[in-house]
Protein backbone atom coordinates (compact mmCIF):
# COMPACT_ATOMS: atom_id res chain seq x y z
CA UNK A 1 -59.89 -34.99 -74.40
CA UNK A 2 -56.79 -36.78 -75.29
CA UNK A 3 -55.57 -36.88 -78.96
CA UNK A 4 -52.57 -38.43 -80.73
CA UNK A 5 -49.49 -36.73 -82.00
CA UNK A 6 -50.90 -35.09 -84.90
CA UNK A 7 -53.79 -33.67 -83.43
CA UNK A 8 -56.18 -35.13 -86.09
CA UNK A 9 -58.28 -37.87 -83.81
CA UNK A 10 -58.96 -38.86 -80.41
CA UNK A 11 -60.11 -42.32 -79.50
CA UNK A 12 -61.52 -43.19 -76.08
CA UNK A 13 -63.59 -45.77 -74.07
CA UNK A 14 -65.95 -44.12 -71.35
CA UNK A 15 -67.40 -46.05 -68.44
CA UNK A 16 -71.02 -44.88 -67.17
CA UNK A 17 -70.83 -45.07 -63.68
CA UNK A 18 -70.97 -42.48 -61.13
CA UNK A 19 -68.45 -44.58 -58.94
CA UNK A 20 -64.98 -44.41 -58.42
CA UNK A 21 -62.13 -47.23 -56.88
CA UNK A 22 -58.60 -47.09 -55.82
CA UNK A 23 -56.59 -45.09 -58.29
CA UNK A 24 -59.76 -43.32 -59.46
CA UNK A 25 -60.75 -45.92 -61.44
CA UNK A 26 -64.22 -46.18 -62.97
CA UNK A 27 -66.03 -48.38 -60.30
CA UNK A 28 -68.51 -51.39 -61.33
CA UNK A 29 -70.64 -53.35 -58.16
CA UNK A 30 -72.11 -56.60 -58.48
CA UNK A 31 -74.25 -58.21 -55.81
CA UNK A 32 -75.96 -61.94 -55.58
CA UNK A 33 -79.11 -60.31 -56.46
CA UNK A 34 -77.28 -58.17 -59.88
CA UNK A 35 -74.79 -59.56 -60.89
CA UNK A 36 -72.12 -56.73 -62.04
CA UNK A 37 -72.40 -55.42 -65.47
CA UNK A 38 -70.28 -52.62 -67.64
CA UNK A 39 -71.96 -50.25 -69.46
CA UNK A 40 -70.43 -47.53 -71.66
CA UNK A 41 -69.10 -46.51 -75.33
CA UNK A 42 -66.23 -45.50 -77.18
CA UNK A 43 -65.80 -42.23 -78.82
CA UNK A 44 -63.74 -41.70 -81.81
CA UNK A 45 -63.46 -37.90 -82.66
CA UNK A 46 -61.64 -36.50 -85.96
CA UNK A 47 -60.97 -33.01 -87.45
CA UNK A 48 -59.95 -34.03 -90.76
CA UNK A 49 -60.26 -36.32 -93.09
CA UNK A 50 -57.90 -39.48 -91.56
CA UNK A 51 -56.85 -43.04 -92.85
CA UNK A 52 -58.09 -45.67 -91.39
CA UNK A 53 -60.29 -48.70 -91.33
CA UNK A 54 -62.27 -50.00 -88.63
CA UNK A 55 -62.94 -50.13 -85.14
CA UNK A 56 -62.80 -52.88 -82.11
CA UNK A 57 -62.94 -53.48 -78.82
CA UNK A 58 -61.60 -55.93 -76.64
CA UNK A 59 -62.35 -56.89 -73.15
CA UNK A 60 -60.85 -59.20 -70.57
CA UNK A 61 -60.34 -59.93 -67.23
CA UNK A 62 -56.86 -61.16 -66.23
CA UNK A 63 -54.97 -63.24 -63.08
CA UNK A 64 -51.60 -62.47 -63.78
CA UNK A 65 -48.50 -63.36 -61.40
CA UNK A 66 -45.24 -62.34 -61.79
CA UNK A 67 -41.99 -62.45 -59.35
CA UNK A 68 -38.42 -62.77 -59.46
CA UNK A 69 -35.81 -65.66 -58.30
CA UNK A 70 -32.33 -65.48 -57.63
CA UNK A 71 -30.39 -68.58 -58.54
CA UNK A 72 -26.60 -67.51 -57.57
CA UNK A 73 -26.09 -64.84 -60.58
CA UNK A 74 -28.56 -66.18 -62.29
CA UNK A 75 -32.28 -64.11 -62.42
CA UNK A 76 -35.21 -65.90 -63.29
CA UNK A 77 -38.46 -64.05 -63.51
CA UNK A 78 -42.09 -66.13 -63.67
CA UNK A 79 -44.53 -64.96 -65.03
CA UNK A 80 -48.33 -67.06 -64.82
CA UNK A 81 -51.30 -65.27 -66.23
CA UNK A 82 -55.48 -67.14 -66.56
CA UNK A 83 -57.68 -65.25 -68.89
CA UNK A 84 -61.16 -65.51 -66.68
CA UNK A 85 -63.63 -63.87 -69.04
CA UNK A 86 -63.23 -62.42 -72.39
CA UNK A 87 -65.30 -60.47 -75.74
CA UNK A 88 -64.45 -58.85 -78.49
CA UNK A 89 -66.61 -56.18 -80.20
CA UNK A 90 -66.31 -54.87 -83.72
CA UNK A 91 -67.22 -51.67 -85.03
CA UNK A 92 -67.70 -51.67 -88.62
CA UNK A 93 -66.93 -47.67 -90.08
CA UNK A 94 -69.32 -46.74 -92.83
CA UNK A 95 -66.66 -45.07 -94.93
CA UNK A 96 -67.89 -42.09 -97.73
CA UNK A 97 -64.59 -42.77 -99.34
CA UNK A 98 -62.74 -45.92 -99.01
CA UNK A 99 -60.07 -46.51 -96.55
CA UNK A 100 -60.77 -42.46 -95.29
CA UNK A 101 -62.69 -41.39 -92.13
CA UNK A 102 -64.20 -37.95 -92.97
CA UNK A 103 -64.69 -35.31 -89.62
CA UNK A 104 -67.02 -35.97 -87.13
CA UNK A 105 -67.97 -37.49 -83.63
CA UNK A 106 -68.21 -41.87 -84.18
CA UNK A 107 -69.99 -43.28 -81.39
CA UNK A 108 -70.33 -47.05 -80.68
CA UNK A 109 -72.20 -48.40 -77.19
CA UNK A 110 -71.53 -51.52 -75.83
CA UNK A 111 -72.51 -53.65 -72.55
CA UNK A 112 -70.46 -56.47 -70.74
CA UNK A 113 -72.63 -58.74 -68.36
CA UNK A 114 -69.84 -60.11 -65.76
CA UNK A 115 -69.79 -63.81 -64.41
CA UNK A 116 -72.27 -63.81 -60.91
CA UNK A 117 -69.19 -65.32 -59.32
CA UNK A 118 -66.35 -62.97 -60.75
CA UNK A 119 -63.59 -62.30 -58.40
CA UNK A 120 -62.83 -58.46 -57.39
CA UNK A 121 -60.38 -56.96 -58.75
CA UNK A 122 -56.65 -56.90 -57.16
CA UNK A 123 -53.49 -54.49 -57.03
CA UNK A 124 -50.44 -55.74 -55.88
CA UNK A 125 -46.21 -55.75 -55.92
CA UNK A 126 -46.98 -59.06 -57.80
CA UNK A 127 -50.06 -60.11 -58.85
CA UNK A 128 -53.05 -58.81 -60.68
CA UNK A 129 -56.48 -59.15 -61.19
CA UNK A 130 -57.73 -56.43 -63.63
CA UNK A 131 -60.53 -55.77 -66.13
CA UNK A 132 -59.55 -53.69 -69.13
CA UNK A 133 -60.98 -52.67 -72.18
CA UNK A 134 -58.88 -52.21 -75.09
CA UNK A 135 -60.19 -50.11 -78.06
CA UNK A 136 -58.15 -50.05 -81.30
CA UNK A 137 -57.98 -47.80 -85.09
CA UNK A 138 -56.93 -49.96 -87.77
CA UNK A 139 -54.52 -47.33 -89.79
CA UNK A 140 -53.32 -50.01 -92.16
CA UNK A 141 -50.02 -50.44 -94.31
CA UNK A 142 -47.50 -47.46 -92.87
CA UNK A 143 -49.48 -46.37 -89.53
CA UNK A 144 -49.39 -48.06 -86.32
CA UNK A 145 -52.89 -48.37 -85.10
CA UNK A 146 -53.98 -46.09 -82.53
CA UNK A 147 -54.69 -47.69 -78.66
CA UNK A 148 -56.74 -46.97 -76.37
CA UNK A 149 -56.71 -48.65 -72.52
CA UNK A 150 -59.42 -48.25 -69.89
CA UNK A 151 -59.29 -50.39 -66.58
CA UNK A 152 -62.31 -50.59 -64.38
CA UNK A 153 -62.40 -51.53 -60.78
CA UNK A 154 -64.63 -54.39 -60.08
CA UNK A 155 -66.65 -54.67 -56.68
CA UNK A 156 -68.31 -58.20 -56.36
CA UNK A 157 -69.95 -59.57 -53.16
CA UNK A 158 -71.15 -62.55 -52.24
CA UNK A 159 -73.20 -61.41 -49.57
CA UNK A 160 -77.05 -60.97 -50.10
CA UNK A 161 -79.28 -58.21 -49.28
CA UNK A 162 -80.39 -58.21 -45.72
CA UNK A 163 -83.58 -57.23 -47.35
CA UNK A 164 -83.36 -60.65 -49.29
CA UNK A 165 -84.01 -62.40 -45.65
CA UNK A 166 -80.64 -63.45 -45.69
CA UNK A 167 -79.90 -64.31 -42.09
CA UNK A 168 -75.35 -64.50 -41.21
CA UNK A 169 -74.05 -67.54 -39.45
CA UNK A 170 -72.22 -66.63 -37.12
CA UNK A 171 -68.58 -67.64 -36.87
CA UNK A 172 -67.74 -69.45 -33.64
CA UNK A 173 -64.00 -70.88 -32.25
CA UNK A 174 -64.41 -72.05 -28.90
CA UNK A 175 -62.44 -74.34 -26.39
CA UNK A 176 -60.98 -74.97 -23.35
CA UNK A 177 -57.80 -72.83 -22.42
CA UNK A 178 -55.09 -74.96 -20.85
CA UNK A 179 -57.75 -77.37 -19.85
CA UNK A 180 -58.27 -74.19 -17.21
CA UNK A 181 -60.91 -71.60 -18.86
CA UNK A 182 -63.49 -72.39 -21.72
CA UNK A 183 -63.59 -69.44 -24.03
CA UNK A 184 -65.79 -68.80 -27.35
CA UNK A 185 -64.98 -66.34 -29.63
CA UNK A 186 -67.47 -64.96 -32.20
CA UNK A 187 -68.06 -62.92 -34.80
CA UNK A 188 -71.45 -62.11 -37.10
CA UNK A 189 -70.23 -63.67 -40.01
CA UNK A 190 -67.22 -65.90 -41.65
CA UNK A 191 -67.91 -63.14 -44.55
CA UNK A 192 -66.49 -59.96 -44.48
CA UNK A 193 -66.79 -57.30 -46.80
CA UNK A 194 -63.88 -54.89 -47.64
CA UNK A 195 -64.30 -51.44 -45.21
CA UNK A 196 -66.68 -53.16 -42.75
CA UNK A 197 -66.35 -52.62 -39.04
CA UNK A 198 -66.82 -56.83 -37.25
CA UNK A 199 -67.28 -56.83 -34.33
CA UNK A 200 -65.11 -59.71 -32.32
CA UNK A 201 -66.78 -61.22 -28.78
CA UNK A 202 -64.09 -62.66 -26.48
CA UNK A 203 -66.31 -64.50 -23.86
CA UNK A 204 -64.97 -66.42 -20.98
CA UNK A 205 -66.43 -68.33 -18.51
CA UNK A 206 -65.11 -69.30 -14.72
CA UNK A 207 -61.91 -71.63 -14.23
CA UNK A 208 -63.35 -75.20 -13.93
CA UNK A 209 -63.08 -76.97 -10.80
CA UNK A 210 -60.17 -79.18 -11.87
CA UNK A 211 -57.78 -76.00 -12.68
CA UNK A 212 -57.20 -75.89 -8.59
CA UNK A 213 -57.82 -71.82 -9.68
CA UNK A 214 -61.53 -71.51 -8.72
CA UNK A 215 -62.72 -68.10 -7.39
CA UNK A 216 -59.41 -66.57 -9.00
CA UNK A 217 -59.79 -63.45 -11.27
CA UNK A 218 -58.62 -63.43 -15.04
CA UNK A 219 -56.16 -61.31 -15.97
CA UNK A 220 -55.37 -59.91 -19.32
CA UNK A 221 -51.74 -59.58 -19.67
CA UNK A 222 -51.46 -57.88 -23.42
CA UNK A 223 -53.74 -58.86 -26.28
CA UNK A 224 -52.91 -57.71 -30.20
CA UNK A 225 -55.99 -58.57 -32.90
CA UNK A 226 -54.26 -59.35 -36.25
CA UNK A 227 -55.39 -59.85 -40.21
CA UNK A 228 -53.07 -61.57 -42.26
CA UNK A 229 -53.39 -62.12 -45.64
CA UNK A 230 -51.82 -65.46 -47.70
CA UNK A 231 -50.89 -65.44 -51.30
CA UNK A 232 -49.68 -68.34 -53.32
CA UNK A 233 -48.42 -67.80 -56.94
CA UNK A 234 -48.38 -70.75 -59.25
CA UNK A 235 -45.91 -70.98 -62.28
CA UNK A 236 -45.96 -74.89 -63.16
CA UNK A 237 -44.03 -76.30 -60.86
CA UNK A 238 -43.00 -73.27 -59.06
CA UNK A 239 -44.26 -71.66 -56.33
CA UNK A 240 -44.11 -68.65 -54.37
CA UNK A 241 -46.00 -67.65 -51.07
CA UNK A 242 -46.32 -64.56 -49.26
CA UNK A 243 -47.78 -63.03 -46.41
CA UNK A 244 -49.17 -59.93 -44.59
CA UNK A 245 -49.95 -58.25 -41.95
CA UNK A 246 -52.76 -55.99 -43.02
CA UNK A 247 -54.15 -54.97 -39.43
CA UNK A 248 -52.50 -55.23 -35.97
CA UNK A 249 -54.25 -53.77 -33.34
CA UNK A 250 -53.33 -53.91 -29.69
CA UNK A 251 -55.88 -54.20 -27.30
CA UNK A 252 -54.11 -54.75 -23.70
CA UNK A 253 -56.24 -51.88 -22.12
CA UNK A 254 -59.82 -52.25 -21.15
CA UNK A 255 -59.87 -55.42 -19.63
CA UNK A 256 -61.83 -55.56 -16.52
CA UNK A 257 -61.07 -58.79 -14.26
CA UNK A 258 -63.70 -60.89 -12.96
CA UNK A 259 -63.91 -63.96 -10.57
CA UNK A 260 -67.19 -65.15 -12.76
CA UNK A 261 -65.65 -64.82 -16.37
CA UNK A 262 -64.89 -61.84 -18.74
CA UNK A 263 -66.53 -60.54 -21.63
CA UNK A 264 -65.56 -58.18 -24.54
CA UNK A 265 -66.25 -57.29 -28.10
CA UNK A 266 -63.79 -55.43 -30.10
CA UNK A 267 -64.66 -53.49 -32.98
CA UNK A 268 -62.16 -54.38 -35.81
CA UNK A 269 -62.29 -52.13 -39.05
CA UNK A 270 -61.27 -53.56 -42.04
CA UNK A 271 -59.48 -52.41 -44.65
CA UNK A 272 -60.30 -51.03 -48.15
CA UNK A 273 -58.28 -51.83 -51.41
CA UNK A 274 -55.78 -52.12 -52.52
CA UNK A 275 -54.68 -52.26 -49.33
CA UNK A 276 -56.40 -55.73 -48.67
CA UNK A 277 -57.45 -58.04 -51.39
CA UNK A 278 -60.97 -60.34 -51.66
CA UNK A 279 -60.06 -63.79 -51.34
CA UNK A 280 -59.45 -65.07 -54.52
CA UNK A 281 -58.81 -68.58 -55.92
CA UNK A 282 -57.32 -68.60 -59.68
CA UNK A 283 -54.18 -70.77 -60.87
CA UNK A 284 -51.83 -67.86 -61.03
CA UNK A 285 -52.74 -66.00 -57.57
CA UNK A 286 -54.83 -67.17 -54.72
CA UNK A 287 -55.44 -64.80 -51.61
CA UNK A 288 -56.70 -66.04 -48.18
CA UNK A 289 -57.19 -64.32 -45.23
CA UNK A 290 -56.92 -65.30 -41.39
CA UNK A 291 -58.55 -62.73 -38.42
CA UNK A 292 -56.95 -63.90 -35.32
CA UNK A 293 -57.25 -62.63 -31.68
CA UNK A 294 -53.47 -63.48 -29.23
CA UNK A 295 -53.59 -63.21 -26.34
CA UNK A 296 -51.53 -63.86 -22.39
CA UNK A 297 -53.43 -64.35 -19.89
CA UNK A 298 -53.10 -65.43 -16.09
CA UNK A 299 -54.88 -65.86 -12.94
CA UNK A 300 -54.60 -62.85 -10.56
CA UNK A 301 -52.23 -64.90 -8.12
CA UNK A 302 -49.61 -65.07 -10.93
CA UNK A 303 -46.91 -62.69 -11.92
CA UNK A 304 -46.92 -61.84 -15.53
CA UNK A 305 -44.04 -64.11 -16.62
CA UNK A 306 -46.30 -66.96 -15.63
CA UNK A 307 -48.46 -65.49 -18.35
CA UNK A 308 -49.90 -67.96 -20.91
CA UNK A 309 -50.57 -67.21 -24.46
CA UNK A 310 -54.07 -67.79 -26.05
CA UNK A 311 -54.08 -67.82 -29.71
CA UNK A 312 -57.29 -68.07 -31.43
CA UNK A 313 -57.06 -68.57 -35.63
CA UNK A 314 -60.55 -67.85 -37.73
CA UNK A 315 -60.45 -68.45 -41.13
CA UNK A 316 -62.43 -65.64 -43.40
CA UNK A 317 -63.24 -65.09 -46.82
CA UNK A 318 -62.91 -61.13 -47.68
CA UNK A 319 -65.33 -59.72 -50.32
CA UNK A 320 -66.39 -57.02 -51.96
CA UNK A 321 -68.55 -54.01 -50.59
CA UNK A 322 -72.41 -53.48 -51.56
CA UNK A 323 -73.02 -50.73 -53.39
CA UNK A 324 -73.04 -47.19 -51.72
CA UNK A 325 -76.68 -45.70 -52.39
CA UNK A 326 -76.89 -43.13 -54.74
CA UNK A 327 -78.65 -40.63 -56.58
CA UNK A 328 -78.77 -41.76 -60.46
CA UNK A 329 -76.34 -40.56 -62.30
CA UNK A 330 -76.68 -37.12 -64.32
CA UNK A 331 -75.54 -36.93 -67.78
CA UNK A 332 -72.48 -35.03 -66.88
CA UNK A 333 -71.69 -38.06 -64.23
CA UNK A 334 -71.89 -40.28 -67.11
CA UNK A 335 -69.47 -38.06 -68.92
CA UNK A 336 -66.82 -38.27 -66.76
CA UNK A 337 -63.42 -38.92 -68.06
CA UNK A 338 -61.68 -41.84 -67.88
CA UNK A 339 -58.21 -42.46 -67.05
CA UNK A 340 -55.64 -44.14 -68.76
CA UNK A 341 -53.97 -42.47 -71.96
CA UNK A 342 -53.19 -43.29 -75.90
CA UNK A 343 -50.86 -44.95 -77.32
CA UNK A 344 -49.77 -46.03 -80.72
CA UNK A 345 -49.02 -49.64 -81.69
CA UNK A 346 -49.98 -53.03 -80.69
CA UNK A 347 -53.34 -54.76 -79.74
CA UNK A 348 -53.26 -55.81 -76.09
CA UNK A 349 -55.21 -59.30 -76.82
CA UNK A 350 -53.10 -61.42 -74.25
């Protein structure tokens, strides 16, 4: 339990959830079928009689942006920020003497239903997407009021239940390589979900009859798999955009050459946050993601430097995982700490 300076009162803001996210963050999932919701209370605990008024809370979920530009010596920093979703709770105190808070344990509960289509949250070098609760003390005239933060990790998916009936499309690029070799490459869904494993199919067929390289065996000269991952920050009329590379896997080995066409899947695993973001659209910061397969290929009667590069691009959208299955969660689960600390001063109410 964490309490201010003079040891007299500890204010906190407890999520009930038996899940944890990156930075050991509470955890909150929401699905098509539920969409998410935060439950939990804050506790306001005092061993003496303290001044002080009432109690609020307030919630929001934030895009922010912020980055640097160097104009000669000049430095300007933008900053962008789009409040998505935002409440406010208030706490009346009954007070047995006015203006004082006597000892004792002050519980109030409260419940935030999320938007069905609320983006995940996000964690990077510069840009944000976070949901915080923000409890404050009023100490009136003389006292700063007493703060306390609590950030939860949102998990949303857009992905339905396979119990729901819901049946993927799968994703298909196909095409004609060189005017030489049709291809098609597939996998189960344009969807992904943060931590899945996709599996990619690489399928090609025979050289066509006009390629003069009938009968000839595919070769696979090197092949690398790749995620990248686009950002774009918006600050009125400036702009910033970055990318990265959040998987690069080679995959030269394996390939097995064949007069009558070549198959493969490869099994890509995806990453978890932070490390990769959902794809998120919001004025300040907008992530999209690419999955793309590059490849060199030849017939068998060519040397490698008459290789040929391949170089298929899929679109995806990256979203947030179901959630894990569970055994309810026990009182002392729903008692777990949280983790951020108090402070003394301002509301945050940006």
């Amino acid at each position: 339990m964490l309490f201010n300076r003079d040891k007299k009162l500890s204010l906190q803001v407890y999520i009930l959830t038996p899940f944890r996210g990156p930075g050991n963050l509470p955890a909150i999932y929401g699905t098509p079928e539920e969409p998410p919701k935060i439950r939990g209370y804050v506790e306001l605990i005092t061993k003496e009689d303290v001044k002080a008024s009432d109690l609020d809370l307030y919630f929001r979920v934030k895009s922010h942006a912020r980055w640097a530009r160097h104009y000669g010596e000049s430095t300007v920093v933008y900053k962008s920020k789009e409040v998505l979703q935002k409440n406010f709770h208030q706490f009346p105190i009954k007070h047995e003497r006015p203006g004082i808070i006597s000892p004792g344990t002050i519980r109030f509960d409260f419940e935030e239903v999320l938007n069905k289509h609320t983006p995940s949250s996000i964690h990077g070098r510069r840009s944000w997407l976070s949901y915080r609760f923000a409890a404050t003390l009023h100490r009136g005239f003389f006292q700063r009021n007493m703060v306390f933060t609590q950030d939860v990790w949102v998990f949303n998916t857009c992905i339905p239940s396979p119990r729901s009936g819901y049946q993927p499309t799968p994703h298909v690029f196909g095409g004609v390589w060189e005017s030489q070799l049709p291809f098609t490459c597939s996998i189960p869904n344009e969807t992904i979900m943060l931590g899945e494993t996709v599996p990619l199919t690489i399928q090609f067929r025979p050289f066509v009859p006009s390629s003069g390289l009938v009968g000839q065996e595919l070769v696979v000269v090197d092949a690398v798999v790749k995620m990248k991952q686009y950002t774009r920050l918006w600050h009125k009329w400036n702009v910033k955009n970055e990318k990265k590379v959040v998987i690069e896997m080679p995959v030269s080995q394996g390939w097995t050459p064949g007069k009558d066409g070549m198959q493969r899947t490869i099994m890509v695993s995806v990453p978890f946050a932070p490390r990769l973001s959902c794809t998120t659209i919001t004025e300040p910061v907008r992530k999209t993601h690419c999955l793309k397969l590059i490849m060199r290929l030849k017939a068998a009667s060519m040397s490698d430097k008459h290789a040929k590069e391949l170089r298929i691009e899929m679109p995806v959208n990256i979203t947030g995982p179901r959630p894990p299955t569970v055994h309810p969660p026990t009182e002392e689960e729903e008692l777990l700490p949280s983790y951020s600390s108090v402070w003394e001063g301002g509301n945050d109410s940006d």
